[in-house]
N, C-alpha and C. Protein backbone atom coordinates (compact mmCIF):
# COMPACT_ATOMS: atom_id res chain seq x y z
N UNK A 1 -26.00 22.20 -27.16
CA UNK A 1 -26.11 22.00 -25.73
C UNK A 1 -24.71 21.86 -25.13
N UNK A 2 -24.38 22.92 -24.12
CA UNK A 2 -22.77 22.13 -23.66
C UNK A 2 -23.01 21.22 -22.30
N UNK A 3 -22.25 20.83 -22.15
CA UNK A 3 -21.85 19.19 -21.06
C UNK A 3 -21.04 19.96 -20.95
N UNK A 4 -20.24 20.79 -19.98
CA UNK A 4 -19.40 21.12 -19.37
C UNK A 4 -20.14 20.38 -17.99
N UNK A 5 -21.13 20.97 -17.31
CA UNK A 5 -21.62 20.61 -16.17
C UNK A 5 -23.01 20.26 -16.33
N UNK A 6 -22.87 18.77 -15.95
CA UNK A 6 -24.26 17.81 -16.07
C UNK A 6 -24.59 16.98 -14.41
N UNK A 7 -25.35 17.49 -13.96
CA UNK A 7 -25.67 17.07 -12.30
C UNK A 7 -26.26 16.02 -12.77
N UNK A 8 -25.98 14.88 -11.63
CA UNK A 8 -25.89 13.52 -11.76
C UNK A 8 -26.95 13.48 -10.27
N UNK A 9 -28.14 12.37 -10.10
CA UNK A 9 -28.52 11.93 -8.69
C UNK A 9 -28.50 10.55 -9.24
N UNK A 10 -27.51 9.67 -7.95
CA UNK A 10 -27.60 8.24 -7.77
C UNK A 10 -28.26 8.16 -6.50
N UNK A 11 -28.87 7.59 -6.05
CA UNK A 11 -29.66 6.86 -5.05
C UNK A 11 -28.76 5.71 -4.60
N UNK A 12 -28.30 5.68 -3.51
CA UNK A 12 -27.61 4.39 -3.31
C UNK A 12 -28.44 3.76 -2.01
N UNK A 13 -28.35 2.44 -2.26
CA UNK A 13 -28.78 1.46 -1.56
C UNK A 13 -28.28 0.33 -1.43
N UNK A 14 -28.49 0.28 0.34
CA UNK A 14 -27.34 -0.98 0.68
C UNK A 14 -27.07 -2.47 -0.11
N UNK A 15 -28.19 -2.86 -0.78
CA UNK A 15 -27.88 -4.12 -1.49
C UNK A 15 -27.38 -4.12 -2.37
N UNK A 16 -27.00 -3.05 -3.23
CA UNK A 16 -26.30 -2.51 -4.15
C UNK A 16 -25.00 -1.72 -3.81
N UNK A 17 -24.33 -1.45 -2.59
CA UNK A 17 -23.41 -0.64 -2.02
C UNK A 17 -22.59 -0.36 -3.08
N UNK A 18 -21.78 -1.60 -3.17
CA UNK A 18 -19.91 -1.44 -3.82
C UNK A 18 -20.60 -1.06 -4.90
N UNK A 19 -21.42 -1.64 -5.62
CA UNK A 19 -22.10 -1.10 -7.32
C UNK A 19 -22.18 -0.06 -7.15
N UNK A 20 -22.47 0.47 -6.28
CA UNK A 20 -23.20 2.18 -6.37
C UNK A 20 -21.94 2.62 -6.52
N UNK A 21 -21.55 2.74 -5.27
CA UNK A 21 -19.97 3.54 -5.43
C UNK A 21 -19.27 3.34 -6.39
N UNK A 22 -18.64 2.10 -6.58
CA UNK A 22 -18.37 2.07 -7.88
C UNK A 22 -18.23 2.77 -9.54
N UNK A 23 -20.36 3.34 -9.31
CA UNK A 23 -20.47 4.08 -10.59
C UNK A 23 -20.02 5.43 -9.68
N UNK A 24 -20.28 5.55 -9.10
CA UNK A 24 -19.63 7.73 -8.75
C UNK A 24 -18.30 7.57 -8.73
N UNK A 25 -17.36 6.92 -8.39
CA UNK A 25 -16.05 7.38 -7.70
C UNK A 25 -15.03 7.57 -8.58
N UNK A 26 -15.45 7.96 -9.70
CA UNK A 26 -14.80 8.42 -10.46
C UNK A 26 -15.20 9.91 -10.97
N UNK A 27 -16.56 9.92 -10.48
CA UNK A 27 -17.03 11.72 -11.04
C UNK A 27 -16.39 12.74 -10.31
N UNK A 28 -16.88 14.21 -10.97
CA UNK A 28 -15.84 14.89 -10.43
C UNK A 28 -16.08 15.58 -8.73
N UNK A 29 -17.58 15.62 -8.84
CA UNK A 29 -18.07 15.66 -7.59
C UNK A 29 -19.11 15.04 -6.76
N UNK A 30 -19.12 14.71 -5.36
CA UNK A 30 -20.08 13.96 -5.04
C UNK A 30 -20.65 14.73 -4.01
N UNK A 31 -21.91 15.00 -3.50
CA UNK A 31 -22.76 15.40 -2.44
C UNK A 31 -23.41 14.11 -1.53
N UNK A 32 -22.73 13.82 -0.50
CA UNK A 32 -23.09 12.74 0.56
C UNK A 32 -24.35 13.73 1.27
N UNK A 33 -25.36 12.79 1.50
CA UNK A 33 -27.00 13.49 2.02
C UNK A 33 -26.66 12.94 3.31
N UNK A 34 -27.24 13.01 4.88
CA UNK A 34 -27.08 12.84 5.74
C UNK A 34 -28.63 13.86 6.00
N UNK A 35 -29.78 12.78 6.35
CA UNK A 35 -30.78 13.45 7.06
C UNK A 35 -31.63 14.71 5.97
N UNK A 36 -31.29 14.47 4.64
CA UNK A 36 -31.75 15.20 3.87
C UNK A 36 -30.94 16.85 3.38
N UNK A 37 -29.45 17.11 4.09
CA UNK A 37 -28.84 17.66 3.78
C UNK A 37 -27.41 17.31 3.14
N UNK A 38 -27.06 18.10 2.46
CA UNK A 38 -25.46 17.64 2.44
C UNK A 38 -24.37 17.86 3.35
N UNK A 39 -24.19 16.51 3.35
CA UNK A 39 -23.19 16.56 4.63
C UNK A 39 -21.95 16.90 4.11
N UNK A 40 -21.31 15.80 3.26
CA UNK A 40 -20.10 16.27 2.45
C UNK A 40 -20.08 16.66 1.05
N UNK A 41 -19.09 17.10 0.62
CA UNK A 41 -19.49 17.43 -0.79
C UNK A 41 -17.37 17.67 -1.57
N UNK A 42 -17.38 16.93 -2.50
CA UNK A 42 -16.42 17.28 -3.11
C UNK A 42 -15.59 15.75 -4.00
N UNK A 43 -14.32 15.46 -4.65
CA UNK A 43 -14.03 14.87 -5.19
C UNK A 43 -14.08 13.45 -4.13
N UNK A 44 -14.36 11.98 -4.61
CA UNK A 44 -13.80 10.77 -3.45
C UNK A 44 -13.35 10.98 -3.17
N UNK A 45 -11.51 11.05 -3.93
CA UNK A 45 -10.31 11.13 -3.55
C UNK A 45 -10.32 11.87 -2.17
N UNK A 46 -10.81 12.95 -2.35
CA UNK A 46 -10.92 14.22 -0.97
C UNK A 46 -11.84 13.93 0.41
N UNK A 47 -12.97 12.99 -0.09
CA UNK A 47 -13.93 12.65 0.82
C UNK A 47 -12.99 11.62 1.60
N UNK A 48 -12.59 10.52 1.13
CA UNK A 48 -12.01 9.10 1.50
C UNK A 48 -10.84 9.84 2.38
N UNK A 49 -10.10 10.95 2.32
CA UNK A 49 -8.93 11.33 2.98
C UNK A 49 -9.81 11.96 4.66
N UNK A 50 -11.35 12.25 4.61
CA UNK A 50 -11.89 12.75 5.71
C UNK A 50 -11.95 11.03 6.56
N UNK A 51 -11.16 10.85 7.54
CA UNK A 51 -11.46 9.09 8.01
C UNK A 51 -12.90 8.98 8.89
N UNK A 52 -13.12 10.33 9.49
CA UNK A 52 -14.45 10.47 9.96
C UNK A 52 -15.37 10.95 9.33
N UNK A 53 -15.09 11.36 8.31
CA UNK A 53 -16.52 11.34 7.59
C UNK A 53 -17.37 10.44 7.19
N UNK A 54 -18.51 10.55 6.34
CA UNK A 54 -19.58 9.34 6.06
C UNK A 54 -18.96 8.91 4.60
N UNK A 55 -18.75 9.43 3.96
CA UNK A 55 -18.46 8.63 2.55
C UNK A 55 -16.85 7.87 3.08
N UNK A 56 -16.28 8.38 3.40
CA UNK A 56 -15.11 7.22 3.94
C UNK A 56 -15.66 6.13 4.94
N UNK A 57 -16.62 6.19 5.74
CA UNK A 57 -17.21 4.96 6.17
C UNK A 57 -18.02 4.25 5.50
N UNK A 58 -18.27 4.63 4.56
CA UNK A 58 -19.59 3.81 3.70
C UNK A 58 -18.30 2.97 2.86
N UNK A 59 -17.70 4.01 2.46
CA UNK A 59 -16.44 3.31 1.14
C UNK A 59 -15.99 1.97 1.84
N UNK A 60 -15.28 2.07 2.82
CA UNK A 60 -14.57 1.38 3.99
C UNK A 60 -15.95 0.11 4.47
N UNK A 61 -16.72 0.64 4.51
CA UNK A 61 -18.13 -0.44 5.19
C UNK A 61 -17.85 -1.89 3.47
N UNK A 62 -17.89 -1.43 2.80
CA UNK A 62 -17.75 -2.30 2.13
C UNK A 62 -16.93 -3.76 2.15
N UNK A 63 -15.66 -3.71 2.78
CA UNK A 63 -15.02 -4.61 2.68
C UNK A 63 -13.22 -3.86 2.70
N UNK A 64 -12.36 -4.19 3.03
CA UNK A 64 -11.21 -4.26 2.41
C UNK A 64 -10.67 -3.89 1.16
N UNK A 65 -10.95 -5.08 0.49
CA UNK A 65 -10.38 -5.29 -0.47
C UNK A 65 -11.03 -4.31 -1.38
N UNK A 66 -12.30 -4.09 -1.12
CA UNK A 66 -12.95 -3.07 -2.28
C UNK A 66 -12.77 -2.14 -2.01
N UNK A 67 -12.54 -1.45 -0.73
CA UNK A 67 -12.24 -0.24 0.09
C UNK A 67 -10.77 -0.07 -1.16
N UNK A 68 -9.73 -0.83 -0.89
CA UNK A 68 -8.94 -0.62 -1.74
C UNK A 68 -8.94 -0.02 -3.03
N UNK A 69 -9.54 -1.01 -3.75
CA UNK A 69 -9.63 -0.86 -4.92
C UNK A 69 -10.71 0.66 -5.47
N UNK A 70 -11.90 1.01 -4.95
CA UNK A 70 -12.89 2.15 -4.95
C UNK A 70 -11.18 3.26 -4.57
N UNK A 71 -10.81 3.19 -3.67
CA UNK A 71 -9.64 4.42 -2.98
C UNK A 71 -8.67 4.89 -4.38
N UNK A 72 -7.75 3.49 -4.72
CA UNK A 72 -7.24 3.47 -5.85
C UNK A 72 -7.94 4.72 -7.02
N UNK A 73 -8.80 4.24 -7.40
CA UNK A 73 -9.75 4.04 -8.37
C UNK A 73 -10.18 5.63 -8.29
N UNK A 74 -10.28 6.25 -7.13
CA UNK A 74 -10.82 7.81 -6.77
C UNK A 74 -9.68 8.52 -7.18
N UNK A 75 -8.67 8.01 -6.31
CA UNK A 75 -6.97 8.72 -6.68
C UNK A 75 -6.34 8.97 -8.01
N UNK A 76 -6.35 7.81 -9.00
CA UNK A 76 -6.43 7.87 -10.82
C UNK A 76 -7.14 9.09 -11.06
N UNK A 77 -8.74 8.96 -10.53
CA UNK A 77 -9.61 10.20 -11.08
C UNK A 77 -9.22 11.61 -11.12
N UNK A 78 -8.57 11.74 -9.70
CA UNK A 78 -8.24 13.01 -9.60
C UNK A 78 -6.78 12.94 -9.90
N UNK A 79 -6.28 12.19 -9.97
CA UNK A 79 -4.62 12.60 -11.18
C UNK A 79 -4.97 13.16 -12.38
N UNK A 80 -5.87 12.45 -13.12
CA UNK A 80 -6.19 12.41 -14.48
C UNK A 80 -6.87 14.05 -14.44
N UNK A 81 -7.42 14.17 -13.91
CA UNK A 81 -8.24 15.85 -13.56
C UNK A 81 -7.66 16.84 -13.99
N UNK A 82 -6.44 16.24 -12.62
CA UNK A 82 -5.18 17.29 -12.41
C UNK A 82 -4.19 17.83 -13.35
């Protein structure tokens, strides 16, 4: 079987926010749903740089300090990629 490409669905939910994010923001791609479509689609690192988009407000809705640390944490991912 190869794992080159293995599609991932997380369900995120607000009582769980920073956890959720947390587990994606390191994968290599993410599809933000908005109304049952994809709204955005591509690495954190790349989403978090859109300031109006939805995954940079959700990231950011969290808090500060975790906003930080999730941002950090996306940026490593895609060094390490790179």
């Amino acid at each position: 079987m190869n794992f080159d490409f293995v599609p991932f669905y997380i369900s995120q939910h607000r009582a769980q926010q920073r956890d959720s994010i947390n587990t994606i923001i390191d994968f290599d791609s993410i599809a933000v749903l908005d109304d049952g479509k994809i709204a955005e689609f591509g690495p954190a690192a790349d989403l978090l740089e859109n300031k109006e988009g939805l995954f940079h407000k959700l990231v950011k809705s969290t808090g500060k300090e975790s906003y930080e640390e999730l941002s950090a944490k996306a940026r490593a991912a895609r060094k390490k990629r790179s």
